[in-house]
PDB file of N, CA and C in Angstrom:
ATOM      1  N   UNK A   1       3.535  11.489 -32.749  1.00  0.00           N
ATOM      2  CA  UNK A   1       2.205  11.616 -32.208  1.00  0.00           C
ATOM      3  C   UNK A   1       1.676  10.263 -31.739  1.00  0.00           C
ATOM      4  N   UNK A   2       2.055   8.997 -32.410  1.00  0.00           N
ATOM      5  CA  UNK A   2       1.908   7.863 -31.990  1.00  0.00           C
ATOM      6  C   UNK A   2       2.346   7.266 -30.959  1.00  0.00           C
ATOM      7  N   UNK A   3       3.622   8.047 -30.651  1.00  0.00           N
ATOM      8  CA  UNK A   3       4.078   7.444 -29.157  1.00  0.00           C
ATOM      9  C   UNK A   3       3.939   8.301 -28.337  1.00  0.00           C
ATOM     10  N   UNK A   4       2.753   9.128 -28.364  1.00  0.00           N
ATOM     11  CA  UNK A   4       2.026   9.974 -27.401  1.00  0.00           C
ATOM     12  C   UNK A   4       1.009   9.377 -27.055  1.00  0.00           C
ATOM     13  N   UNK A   5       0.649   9.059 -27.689  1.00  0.00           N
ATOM     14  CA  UNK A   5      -1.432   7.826 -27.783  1.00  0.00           C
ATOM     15  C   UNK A   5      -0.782   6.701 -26.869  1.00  0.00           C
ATOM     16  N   UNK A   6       0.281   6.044 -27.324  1.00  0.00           N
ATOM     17  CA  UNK A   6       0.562   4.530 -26.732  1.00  0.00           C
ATOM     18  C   UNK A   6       0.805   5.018 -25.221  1.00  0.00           C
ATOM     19  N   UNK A   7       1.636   6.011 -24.851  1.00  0.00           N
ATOM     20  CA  UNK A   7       1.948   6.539 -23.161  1.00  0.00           C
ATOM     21  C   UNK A   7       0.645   6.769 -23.006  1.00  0.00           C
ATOM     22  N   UNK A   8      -0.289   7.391 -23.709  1.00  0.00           N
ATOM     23  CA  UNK A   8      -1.402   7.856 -22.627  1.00  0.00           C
ATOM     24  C   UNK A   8      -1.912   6.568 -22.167  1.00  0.00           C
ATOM     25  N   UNK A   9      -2.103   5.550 -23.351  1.00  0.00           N
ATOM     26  CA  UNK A   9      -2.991   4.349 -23.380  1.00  0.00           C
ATOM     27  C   UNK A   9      -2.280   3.429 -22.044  1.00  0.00           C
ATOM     28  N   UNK A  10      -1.049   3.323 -21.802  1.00  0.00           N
ATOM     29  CA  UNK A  10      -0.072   2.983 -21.314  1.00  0.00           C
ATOM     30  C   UNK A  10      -0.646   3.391 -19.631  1.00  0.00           C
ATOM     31  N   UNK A  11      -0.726   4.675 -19.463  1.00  0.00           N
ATOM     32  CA  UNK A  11      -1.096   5.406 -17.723  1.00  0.00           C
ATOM     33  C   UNK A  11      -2.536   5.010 -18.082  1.00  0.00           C
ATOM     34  N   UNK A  12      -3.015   4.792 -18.594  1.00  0.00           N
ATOM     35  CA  UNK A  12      -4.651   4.560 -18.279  1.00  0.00           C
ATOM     36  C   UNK A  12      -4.642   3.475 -17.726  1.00  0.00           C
ATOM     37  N   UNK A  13      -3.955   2.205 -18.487  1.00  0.00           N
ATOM     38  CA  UNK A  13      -4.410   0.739 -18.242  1.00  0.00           C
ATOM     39  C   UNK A  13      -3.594   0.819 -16.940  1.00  0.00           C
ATOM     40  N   UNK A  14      -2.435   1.421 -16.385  1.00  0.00           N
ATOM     41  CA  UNK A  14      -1.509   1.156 -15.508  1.00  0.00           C
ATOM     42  C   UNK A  14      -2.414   1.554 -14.291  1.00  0.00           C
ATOM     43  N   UNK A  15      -2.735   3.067 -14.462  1.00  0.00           N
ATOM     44  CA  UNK A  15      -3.928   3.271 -13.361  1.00  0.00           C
ATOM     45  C   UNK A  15      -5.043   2.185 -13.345  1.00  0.00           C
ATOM     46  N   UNK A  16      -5.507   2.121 -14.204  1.00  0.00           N
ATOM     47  CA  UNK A  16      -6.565   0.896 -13.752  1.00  0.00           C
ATOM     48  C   UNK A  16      -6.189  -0.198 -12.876  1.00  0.00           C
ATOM     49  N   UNK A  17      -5.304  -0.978 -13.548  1.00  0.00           N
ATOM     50  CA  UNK A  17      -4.659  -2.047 -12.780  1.00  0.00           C
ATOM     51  C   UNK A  17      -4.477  -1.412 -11.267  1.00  0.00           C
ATOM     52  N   UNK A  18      -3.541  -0.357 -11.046  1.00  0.00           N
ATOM     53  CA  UNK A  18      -3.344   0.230  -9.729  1.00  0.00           C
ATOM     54  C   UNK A  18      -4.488   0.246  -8.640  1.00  0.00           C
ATOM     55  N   UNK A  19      -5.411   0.814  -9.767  1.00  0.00           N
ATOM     56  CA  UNK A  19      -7.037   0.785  -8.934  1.00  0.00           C
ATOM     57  C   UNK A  19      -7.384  -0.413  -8.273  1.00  0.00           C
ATOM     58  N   UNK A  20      -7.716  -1.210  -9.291  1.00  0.00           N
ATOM     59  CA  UNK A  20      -8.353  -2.528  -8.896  1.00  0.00           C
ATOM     60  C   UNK A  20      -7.316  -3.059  -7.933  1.00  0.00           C
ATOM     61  N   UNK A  21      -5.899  -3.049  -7.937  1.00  0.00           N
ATOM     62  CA  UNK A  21      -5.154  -3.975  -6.922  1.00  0.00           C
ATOM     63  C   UNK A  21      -5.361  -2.798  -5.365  1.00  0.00           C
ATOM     64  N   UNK A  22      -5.358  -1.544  -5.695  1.00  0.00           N
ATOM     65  CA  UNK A  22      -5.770  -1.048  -4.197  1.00  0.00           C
ATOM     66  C   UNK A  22      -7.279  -1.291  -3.635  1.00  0.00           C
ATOM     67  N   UNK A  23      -8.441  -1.974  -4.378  1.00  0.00           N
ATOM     68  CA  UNK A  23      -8.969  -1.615  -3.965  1.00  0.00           C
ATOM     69  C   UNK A  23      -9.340  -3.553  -3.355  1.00  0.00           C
ATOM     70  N   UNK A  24      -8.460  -3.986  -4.015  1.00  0.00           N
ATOM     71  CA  UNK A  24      -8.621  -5.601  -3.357  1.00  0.00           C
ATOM     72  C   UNK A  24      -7.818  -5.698  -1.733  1.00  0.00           C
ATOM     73  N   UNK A  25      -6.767  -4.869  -2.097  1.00  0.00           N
ATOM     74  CA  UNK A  25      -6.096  -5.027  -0.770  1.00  0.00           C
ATOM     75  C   UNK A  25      -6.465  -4.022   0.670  1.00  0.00           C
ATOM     76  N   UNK A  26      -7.324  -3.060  -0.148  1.00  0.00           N
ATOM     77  CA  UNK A  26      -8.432  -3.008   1.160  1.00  0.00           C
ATOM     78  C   UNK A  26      -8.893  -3.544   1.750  1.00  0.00           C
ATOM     79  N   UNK A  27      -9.684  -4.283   0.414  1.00  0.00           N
ATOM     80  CA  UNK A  27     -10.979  -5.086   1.598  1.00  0.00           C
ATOM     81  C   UNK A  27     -10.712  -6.579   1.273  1.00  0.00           C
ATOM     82  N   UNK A  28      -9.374  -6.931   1.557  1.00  0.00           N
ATOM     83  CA  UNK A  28      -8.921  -8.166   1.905  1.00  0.00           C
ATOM     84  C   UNK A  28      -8.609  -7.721   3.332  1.00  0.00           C
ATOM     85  N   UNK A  29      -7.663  -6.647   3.887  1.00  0.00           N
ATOM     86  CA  UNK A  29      -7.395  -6.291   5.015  1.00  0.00           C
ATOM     87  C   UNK A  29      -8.484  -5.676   5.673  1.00  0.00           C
ATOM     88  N   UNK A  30      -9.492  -4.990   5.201  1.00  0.00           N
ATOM     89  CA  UNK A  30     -10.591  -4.812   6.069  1.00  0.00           C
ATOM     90  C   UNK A  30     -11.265  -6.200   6.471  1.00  0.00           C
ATOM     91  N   UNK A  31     -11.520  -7.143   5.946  1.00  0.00           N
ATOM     92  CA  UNK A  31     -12.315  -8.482   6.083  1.00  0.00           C
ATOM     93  C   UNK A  31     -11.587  -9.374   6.645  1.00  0.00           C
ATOM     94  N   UNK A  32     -10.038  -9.200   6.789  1.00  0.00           N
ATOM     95  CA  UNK A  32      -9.480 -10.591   6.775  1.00  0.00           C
ATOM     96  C   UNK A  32      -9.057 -10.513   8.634  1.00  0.00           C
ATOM     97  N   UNK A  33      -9.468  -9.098   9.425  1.00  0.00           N
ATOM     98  CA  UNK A  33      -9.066  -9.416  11.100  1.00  0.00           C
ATOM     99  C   UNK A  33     -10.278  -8.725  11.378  1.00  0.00           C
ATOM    100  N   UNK A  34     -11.345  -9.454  11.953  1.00  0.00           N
ATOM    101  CA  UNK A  34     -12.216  -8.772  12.643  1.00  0.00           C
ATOM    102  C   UNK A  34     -12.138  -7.987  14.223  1.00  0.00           C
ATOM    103  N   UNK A  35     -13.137  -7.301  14.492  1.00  0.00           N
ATOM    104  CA  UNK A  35     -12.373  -6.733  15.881  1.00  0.00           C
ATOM    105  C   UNK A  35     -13.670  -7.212  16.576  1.00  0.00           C
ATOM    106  N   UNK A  36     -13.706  -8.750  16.818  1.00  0.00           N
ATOM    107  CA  UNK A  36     -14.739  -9.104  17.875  1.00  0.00           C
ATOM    108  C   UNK A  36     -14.534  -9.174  19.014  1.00  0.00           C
ATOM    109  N   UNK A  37     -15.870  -8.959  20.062  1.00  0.00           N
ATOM    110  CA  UNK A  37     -15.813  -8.149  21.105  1.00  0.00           C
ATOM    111  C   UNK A  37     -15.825  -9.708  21.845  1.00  0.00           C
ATOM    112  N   UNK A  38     -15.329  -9.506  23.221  1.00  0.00           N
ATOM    113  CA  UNK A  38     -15.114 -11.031  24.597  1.00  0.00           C
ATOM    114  C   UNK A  38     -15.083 -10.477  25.512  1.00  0.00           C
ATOM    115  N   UNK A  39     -15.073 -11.787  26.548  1.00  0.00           N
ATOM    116  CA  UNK A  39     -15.585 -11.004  27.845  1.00  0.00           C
ATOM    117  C   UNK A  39     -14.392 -10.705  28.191  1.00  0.00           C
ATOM    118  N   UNK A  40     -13.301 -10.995  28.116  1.00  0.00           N
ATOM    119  CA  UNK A  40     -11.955 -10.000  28.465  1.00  0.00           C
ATOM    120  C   UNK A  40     -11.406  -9.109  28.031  1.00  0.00           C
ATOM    121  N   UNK A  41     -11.196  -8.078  28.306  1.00  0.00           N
ATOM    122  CA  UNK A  41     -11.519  -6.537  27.938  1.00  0.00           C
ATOM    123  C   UNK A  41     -10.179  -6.469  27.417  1.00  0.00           C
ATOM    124  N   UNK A  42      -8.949  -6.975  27.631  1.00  0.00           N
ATOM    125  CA  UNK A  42      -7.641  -7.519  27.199  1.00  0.00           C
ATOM    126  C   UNK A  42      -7.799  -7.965  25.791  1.00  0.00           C
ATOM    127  N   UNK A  43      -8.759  -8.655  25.393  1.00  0.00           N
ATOM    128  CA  UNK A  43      -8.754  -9.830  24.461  1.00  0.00           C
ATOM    129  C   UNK A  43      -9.698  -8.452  23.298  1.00  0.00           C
ATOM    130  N   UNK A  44     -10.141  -7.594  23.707  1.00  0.00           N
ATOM    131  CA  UNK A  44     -11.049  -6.831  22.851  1.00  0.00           C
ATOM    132  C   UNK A  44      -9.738  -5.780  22.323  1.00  0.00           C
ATOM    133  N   UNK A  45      -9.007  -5.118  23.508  1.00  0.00           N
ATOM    134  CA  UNK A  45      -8.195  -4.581  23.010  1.00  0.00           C
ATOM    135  C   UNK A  45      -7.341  -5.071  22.289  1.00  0.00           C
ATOM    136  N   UNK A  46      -6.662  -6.547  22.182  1.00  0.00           N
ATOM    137  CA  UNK A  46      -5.841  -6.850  21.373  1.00  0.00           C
ATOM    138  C   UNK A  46      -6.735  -6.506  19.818  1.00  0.00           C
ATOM    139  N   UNK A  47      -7.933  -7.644  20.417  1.00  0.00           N
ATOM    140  CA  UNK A  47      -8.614  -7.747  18.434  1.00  0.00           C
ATOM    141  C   UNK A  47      -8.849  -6.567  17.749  1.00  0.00           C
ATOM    142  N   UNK A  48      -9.185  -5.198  18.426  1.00  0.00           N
ATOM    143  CA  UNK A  48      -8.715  -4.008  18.029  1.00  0.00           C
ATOM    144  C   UNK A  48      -7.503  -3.457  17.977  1.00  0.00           C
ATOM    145  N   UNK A  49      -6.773  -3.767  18.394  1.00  0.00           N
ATOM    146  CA  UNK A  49      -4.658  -3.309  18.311  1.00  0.00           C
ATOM    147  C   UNK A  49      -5.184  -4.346  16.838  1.00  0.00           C
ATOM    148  N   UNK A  50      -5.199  -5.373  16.448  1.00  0.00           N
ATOM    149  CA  UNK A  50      -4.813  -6.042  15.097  1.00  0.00           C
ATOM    150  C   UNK A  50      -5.888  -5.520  14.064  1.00  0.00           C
ATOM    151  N   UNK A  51      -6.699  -5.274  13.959  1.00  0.00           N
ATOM    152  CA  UNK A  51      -7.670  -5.014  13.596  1.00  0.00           C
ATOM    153  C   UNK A  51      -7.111  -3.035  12.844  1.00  0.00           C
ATOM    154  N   UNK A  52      -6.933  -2.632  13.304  1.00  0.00           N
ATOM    155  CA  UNK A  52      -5.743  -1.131  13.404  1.00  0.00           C
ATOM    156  C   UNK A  52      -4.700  -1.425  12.615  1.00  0.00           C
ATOM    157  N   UNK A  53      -4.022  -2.696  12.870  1.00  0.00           N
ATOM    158  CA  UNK A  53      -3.066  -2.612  12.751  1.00  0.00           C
ATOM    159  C   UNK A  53      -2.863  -3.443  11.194  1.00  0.00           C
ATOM    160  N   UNK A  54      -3.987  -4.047  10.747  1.00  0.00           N
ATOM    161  CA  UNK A  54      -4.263  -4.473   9.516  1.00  0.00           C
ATOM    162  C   UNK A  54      -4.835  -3.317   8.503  1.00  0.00           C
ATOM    163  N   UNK A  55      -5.452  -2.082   9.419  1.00  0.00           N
ATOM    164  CA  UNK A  55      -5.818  -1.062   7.905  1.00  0.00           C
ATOM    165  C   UNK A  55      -4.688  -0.293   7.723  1.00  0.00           C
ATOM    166  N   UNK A  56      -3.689  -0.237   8.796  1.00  0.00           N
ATOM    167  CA  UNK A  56      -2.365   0.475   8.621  1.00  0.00           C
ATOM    168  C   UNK A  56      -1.678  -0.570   7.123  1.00  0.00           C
ATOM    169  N   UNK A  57      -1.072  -1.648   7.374  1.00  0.00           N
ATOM    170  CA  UNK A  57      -1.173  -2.729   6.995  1.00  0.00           C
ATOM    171  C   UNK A  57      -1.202  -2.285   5.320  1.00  0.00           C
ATOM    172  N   UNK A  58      -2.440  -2.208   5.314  1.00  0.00           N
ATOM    173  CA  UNK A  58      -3.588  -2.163   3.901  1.00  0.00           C
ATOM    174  C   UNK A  58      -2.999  -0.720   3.174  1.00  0.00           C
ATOM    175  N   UNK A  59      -2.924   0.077   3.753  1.00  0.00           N
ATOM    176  CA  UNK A  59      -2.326   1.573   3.608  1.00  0.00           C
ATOM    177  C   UNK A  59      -0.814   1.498   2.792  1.00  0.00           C
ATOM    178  N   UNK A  60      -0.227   0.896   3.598  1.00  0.00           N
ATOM    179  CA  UNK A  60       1.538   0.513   3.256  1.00  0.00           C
ATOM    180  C   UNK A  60       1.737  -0.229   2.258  1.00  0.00           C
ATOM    181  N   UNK A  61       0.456  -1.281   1.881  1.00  0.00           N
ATOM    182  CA  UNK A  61       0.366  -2.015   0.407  1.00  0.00           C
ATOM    183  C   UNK A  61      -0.253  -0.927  -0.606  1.00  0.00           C
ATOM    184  N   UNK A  62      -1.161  -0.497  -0.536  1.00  0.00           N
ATOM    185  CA  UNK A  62      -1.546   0.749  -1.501  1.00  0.00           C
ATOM    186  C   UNK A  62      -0.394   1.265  -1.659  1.00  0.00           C
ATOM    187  N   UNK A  63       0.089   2.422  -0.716  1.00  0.00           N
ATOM    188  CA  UNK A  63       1.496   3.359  -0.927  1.00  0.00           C
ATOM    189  C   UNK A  63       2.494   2.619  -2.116  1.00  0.00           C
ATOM    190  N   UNK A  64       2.611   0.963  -1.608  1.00  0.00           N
ATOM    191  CA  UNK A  64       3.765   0.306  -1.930  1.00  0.00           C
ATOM    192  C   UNK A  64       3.263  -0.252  -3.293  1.00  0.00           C
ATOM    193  N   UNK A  65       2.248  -0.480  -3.989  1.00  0.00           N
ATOM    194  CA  UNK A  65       1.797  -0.382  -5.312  1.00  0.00           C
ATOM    195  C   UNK A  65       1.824   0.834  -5.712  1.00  0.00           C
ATOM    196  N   UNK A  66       1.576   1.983  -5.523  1.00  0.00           N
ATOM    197  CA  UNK A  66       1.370   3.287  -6.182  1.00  0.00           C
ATOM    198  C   UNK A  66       3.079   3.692  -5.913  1.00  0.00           C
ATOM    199  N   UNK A  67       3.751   3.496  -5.465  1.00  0.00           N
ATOM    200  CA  UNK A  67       5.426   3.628  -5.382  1.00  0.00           C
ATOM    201  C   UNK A  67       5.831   2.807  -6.631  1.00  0.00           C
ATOM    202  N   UNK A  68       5.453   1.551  -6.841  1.00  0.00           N
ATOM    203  CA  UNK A  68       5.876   0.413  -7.582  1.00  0.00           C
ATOM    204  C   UNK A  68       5.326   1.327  -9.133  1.00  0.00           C
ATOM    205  N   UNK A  69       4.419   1.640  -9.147  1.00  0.00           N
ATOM    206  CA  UNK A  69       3.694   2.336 -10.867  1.00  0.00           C
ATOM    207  C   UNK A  69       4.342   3.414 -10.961  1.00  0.00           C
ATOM    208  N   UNK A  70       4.540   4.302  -9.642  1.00  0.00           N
ATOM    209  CA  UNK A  70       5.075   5.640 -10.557  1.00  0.00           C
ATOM    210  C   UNK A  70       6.814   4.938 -10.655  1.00  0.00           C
ATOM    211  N   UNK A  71       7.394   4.522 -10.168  1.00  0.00           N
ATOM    212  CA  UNK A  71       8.820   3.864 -11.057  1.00  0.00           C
ATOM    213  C   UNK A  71       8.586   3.237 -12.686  1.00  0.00           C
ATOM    214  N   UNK A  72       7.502   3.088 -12.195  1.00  0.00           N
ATOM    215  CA  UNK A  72       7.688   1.862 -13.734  1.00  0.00           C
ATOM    216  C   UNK A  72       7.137   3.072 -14.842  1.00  0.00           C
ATOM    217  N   UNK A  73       6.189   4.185 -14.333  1.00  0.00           N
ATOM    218  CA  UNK A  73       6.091   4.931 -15.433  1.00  0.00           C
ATOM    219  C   UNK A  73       6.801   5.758 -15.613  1.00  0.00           C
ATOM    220  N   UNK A  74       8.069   5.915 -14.521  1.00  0.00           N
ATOM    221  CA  UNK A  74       9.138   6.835 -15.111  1.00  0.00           C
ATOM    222  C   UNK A  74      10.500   6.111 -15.869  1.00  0.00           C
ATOM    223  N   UNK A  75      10.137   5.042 -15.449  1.00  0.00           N
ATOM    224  CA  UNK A  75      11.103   4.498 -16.645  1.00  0.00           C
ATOM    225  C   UNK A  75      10.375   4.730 -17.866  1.00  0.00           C
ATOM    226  N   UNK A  76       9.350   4.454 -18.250  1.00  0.00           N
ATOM    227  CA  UNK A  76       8.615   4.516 -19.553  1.00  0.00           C
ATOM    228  C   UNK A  76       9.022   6.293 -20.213  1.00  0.00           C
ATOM    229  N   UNK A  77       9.358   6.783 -19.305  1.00  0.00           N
ATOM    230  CA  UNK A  77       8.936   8.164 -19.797  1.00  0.00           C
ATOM    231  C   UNK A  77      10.725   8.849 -19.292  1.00  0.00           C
ATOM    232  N   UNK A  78      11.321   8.750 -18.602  1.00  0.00           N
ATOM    233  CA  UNK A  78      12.532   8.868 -18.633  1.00  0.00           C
ATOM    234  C   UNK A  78      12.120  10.285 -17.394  1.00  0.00           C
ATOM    235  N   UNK A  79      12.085  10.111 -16.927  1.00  0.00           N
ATOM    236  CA  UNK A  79      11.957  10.961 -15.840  1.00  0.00           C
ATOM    237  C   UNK A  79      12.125  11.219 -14.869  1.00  0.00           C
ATOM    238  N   UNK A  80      13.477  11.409 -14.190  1.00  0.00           N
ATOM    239  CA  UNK A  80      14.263  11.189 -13.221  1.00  0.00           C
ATOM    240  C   UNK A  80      13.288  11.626 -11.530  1.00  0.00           C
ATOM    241  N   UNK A  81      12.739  12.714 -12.177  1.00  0.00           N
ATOM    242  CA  UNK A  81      11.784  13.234 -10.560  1.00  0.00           C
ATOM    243  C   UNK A  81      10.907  12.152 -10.305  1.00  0.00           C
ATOM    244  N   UNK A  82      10.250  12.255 -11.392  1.00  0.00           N
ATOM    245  CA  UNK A  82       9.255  10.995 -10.743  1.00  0.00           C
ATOM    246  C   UNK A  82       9.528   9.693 -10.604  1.00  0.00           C
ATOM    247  N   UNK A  83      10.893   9.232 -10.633  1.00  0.00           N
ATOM    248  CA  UNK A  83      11.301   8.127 -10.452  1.00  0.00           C
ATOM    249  C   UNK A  83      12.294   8.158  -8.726  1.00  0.00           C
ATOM    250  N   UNK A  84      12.494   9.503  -8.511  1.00  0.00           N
ATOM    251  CA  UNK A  84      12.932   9.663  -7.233  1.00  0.00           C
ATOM    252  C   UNK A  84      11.842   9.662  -6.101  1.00  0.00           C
ATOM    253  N   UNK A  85      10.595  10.187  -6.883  1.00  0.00           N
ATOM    254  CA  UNK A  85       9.480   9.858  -5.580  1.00  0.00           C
ATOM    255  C   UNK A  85       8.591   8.991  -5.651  1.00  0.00           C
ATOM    256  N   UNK A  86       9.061   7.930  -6.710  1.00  0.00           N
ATOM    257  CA  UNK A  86       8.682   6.561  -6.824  1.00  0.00           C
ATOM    258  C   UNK A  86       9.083   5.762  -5.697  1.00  0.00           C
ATOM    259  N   UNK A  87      10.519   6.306  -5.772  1.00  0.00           N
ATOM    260  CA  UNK A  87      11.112   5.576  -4.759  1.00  0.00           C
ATOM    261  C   UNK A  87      11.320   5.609  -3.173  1.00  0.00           C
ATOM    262  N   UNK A  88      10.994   7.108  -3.201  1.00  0.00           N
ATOM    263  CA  UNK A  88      10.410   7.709  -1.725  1.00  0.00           C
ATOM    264  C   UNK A  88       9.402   6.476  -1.523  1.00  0.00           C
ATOM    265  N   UNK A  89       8.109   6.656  -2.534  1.00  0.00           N
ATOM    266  CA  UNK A  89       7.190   6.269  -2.100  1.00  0.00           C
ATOM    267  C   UNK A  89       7.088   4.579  -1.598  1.00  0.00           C
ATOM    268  N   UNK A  90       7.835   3.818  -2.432  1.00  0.00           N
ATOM    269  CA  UNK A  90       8.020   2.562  -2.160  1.00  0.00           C
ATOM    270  C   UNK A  90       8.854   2.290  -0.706  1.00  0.00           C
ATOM    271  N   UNK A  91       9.824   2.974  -0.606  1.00  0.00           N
ATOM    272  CA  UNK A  91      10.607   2.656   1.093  1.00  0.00           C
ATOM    273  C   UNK A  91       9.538   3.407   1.474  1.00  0.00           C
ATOM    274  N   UNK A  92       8.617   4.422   1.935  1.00  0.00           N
ATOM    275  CA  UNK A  92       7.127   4.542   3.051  1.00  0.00           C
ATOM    276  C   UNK A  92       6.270   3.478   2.984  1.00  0.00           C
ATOM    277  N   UNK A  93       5.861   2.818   1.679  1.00  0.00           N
ATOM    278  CA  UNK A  93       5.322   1.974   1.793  1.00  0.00           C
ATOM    279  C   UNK A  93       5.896   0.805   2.877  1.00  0.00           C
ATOM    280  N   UNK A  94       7.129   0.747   2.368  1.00  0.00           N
ATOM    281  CA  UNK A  94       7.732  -0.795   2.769  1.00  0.00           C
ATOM    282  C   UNK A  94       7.525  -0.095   4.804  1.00  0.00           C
ATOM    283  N   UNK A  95       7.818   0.651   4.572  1.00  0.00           N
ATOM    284  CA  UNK A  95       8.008   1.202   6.589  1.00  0.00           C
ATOM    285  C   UNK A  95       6.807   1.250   7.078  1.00  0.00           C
ATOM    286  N   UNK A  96       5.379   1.668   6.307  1.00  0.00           N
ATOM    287  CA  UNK A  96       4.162   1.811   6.835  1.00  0.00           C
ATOM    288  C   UNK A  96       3.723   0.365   7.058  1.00  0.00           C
ATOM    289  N   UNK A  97       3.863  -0.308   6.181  1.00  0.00           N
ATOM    290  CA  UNK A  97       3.555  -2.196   5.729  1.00  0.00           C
ATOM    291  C   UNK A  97       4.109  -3.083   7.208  1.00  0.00           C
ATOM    292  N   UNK A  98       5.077  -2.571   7.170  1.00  0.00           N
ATOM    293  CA  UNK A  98       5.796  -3.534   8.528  1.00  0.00           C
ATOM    294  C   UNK A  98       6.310  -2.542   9.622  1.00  0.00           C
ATOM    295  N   UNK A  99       4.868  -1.755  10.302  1.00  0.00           N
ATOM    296  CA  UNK A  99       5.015  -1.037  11.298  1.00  0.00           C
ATOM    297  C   UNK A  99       4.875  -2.044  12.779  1.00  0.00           C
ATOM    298  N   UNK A 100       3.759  -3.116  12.125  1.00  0.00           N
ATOM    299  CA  UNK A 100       4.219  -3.622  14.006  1.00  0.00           C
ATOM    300  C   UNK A 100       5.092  -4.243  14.162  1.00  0.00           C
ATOM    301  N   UNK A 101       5.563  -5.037  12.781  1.00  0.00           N
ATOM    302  CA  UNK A 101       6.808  -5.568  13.468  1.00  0.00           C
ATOM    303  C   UNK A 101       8.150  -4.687  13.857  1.00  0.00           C
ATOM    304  N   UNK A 102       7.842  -3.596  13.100  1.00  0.00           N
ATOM    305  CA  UNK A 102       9.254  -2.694  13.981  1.00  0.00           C
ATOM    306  C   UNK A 102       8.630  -2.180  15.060  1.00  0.00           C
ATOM    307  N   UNK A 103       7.855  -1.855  15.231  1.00  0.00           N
ATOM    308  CA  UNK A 103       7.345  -1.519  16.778  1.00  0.00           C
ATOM    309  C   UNK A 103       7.645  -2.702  17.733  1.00  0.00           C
ATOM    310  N   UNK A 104       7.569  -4.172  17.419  1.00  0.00           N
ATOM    311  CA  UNK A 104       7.457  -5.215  17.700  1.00  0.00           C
ATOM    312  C   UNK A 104       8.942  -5.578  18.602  1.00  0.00           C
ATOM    313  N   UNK A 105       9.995  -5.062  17.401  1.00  0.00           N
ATOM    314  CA  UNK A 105      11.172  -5.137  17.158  1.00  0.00           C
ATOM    315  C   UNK A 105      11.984  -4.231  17.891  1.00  0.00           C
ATOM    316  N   UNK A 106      11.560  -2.961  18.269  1.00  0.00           N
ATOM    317  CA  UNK A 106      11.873  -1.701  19.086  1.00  0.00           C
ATOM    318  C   UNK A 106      11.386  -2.085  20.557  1.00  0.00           C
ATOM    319  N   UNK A 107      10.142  -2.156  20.869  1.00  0.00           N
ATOM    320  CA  UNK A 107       9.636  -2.577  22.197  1.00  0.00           C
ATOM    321  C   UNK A 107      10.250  -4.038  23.187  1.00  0.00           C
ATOM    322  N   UNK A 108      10.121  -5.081  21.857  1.00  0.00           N
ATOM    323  CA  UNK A 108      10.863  -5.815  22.726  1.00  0.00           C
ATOM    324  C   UNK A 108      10.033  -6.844  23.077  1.00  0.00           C
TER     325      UNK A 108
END
């Protein structure tokens, strides 16, 4: 019964942590590319293409922390499923995270 209390205690603090690191890497990537407007209509669309392309960005780090916890809590718990879509989840992360540079990388 005791090493039922310690797992629960265990996903609580893990979610927490999870929380607080998704919710920094939001609004580090919401704050950190603004989409200010110029008189070249070129120069607006870029700062919006990056600006896009930083909440995508922000998305692929969430995914790629919440990929990273459910592995680590299926090791804790021995649980082969949820350690297979741990790992789903971490390669989407890693592909959502570095979408422009494969777009980057594809286009040319």
């Amino acid at each position: 019964m005791k090493h039922d209390l310690n797992n629960k205690n265990f996903e609580r603090k893990a979610k927490r942590v999870y929380s607080v690191f998704a919710c920094v890497a939001l609004l580090l990537a919401v704050t950190a590319v603004p989409a200010l407007a110029a008189d070249d209509p070129l120069t607006v669309v870029n700062n919006l293409s990056d600006f896009i392309f930083s909440l995508i960005r922000a998305i692929g780090l969430i995914l790629l922390g919440f990929g990273i916890l459910q592995v680590g809590l299926s090791l804790k718990s021995h649980d082969p499923s949820q350690r297979a879509n741990g790992m789903l989840t971490v390669a989407g992360g890693i592909v959502i995270t570095f979408t422009k540079e494969i777009l980057t990388l594809i286009t040319g």
